[in-house]
N, C-alpha and C. Protein backbone atom coordinates (compact mmCIF):
# COMPACT_ATOMS: atom_id res chain seq x y z
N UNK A 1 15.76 88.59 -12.20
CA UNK A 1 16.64 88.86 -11.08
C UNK A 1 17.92 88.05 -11.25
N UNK A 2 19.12 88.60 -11.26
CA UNK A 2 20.06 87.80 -11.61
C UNK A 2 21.07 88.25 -10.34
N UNK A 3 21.92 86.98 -9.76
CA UNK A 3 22.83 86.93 -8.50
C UNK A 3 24.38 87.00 -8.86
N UNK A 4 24.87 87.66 -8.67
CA UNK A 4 26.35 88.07 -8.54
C UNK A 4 27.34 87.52 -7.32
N UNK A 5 28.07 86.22 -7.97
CA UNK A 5 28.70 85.48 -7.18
C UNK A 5 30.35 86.33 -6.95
N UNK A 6 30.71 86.67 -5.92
CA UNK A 6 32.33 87.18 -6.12
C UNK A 6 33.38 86.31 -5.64
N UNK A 7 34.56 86.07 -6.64
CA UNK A 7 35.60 85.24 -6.01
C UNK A 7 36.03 84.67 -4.61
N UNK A 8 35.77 85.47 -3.74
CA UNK A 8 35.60 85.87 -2.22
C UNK A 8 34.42 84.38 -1.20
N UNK A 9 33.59 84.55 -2.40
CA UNK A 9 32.53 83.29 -1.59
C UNK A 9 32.81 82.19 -2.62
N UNK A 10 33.39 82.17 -3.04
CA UNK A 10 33.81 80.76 -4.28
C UNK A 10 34.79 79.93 -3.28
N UNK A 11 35.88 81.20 -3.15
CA UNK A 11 37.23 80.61 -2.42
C UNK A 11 37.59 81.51 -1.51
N UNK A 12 36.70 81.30 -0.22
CA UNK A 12 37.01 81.55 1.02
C UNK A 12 38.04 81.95 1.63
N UNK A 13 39.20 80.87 1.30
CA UNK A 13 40.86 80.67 1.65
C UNK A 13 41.74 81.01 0.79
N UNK A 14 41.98 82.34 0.68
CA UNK A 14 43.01 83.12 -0.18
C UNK A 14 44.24 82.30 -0.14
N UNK A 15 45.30 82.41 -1.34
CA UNK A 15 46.18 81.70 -1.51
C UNK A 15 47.19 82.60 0.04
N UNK A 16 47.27 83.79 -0.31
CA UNK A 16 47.98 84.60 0.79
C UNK A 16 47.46 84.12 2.36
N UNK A 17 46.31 83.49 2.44
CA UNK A 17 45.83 82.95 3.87
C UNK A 17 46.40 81.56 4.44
N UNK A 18 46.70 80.75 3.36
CA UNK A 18 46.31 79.43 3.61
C UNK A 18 47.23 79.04 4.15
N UNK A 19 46.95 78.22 5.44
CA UNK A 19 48.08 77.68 6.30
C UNK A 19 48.93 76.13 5.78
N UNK A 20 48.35 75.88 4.72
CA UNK A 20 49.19 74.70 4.50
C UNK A 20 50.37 75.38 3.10
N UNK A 21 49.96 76.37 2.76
CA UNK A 21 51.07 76.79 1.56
C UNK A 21 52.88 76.61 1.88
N UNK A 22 53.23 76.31 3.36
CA UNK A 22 54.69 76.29 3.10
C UNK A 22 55.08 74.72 3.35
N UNK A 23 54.05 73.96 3.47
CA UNK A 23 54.23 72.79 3.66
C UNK A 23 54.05 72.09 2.36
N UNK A 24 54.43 72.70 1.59
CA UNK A 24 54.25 71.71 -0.22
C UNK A 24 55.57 71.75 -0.44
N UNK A 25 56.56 72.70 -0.15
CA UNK A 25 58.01 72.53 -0.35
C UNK A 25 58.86 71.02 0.47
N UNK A 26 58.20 70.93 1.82
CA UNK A 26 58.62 69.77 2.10
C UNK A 26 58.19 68.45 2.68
N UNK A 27 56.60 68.65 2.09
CA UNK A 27 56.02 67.11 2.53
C UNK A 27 55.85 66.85 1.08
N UNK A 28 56.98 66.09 0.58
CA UNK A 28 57.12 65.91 -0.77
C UNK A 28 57.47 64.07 -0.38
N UNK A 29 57.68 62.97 -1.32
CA UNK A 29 57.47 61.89 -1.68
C UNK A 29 59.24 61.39 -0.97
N UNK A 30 59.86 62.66 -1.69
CA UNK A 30 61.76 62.23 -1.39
C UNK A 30 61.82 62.46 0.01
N UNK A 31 61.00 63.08 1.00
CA UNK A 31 61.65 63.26 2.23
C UNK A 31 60.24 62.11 2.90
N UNK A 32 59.64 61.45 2.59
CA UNK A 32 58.76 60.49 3.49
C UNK A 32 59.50 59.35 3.97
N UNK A 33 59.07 59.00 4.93
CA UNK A 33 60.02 57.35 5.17
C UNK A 33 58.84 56.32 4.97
N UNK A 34 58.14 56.00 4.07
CA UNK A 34 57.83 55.30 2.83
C UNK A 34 58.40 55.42 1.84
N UNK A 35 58.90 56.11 1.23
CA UNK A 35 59.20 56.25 0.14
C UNK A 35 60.67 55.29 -0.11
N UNK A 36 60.88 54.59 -1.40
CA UNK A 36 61.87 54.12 -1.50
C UNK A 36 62.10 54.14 -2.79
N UNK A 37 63.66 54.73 -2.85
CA UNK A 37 63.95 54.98 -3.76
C UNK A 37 64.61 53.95 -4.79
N UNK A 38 64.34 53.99 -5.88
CA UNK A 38 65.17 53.08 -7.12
C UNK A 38 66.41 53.55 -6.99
N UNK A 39 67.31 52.31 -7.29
CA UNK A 39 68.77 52.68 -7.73
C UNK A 39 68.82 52.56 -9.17
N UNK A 40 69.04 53.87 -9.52
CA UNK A 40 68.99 54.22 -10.81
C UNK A 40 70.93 54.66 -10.85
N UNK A 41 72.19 54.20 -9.82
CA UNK A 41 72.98 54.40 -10.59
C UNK A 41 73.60 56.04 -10.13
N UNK A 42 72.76 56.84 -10.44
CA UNK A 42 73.28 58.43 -10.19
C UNK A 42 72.44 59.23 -9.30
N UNK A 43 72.82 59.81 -8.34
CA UNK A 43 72.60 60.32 -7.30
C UNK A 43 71.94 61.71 -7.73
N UNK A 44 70.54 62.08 -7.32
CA UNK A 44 69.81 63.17 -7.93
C UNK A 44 68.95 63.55 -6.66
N UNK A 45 70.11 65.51 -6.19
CA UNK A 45 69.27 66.26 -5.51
C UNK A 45 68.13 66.33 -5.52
N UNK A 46 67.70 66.60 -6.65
CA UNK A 46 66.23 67.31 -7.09
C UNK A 46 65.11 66.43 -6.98
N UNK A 47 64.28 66.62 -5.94
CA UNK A 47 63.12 65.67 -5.82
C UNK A 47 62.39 65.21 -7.10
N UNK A 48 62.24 66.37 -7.74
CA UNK A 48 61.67 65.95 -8.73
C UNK A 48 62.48 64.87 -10.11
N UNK A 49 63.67 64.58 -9.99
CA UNK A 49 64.49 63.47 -10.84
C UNK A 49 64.22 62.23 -9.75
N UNK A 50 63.84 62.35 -8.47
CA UNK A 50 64.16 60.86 -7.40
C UNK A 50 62.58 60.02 -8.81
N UNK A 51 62.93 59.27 -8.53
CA UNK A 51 61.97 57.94 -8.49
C UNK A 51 62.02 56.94 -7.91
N UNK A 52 60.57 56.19 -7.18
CA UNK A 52 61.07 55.16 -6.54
C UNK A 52 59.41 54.51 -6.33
N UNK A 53 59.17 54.07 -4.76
CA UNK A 53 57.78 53.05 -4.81
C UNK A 53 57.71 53.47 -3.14
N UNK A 54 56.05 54.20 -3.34
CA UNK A 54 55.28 54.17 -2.30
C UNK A 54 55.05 53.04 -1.48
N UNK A 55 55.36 52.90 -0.08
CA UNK A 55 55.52 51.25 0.90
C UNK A 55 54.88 52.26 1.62
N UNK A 56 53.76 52.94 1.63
CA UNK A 56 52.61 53.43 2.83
C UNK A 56 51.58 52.36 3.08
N UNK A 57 51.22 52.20 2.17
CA UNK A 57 49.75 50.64 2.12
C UNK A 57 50.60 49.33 1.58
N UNK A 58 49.69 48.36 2.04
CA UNK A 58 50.00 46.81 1.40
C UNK A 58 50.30 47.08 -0.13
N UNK A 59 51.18 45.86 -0.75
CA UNK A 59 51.14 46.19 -2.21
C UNK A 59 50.10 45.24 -2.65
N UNK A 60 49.77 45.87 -4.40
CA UNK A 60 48.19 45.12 -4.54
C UNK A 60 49.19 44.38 -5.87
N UNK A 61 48.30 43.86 -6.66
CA UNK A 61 49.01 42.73 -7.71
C UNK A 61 49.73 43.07 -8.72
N UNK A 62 50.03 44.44 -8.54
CA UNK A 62 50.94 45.22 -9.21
C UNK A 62 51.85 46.31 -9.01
N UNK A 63 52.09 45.06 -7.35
CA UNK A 63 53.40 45.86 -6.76
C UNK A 63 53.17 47.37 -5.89
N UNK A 64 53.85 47.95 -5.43
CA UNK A 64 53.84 49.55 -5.24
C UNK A 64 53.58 50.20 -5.90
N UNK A 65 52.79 51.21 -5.20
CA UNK A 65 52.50 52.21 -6.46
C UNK A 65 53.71 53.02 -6.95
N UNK A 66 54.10 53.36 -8.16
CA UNK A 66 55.46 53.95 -8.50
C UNK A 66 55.36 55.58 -8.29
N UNK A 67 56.21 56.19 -7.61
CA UNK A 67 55.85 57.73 -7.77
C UNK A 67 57.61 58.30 -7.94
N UNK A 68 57.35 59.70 -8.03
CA UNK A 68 58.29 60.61 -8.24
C UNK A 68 58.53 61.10 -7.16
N UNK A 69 59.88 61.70 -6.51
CA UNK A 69 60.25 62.35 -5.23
C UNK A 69 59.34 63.63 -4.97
N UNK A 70 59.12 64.15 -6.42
CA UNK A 70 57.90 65.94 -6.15
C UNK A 70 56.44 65.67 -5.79
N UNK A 71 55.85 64.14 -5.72
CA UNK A 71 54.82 63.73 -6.10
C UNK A 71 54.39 63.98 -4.05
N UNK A 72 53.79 63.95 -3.84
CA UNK A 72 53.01 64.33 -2.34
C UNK A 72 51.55 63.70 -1.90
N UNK A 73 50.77 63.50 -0.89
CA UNK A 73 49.77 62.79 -0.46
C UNK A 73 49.60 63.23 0.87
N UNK A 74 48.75 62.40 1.64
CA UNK A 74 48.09 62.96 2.81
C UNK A 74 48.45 61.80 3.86
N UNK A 75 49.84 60.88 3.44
CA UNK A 75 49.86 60.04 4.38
C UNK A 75 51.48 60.52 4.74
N UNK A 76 51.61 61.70 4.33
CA UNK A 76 52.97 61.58 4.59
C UNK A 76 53.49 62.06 5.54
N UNK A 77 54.98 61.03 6.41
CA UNK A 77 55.25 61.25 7.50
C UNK A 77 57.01 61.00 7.19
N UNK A 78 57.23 62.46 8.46
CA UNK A 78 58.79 62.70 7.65
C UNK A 78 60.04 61.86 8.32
N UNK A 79 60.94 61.89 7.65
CA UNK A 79 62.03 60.50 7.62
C UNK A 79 63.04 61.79 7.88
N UNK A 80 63.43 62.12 9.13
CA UNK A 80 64.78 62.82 9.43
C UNK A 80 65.99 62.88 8.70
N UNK A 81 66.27 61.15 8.62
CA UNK A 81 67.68 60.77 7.94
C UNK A 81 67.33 61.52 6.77
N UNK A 82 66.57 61.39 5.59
CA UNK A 82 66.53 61.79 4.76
C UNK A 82 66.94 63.50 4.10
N UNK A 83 66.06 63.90 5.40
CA UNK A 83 66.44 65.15 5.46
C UNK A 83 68.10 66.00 5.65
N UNK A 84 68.32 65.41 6.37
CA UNK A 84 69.93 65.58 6.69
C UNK A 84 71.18 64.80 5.86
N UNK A 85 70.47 63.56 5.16
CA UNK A 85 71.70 63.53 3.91
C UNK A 85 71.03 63.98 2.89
N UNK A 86 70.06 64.91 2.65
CA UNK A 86 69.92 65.46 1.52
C UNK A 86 69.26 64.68 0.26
């Protein structure tokens, strides 16, 4: 007797369903107010060129954790200013 699993009961939550899909464009790392950015010098739209250091948790003995502006998490809470100078 052999059971026939269909995509459907694997993954419940179709990509076309899922209510968090438009929220990956902007709960991103560059628009959190943790996030702080390095001065690297040249000014870079693109989240994904920001770099800088996660200040959500205490730092441990090796500082902040380092992330990228595209990089995202589940603590993130949005920084207005950011949003409006871009």
């Amino acid at each position: 007797m052999s059971f026939e699993v269909s995509n459907s009961q694997i993954n419940p939550v179709s990509e076309t369903k899922d209510p968090w899909k438009h929220r990956s464009k902007g709960m991103v790392c560059a628009t959190c107010m943790y996030f702080v950015e390095k001065d690297t010098g040249n000014v870079a739209s693109d989240p994904a060129k920001k770099f800088g250091r996660c200040r959500c948790k205490s730092p441990t003995m090796k500082g902040y954790p380092a992330v990228f502006g595209n990089d995202w998490c589940g603590e993130h809470k949005l920084d207005e200013e950011k949003l409006l100078l871009g």
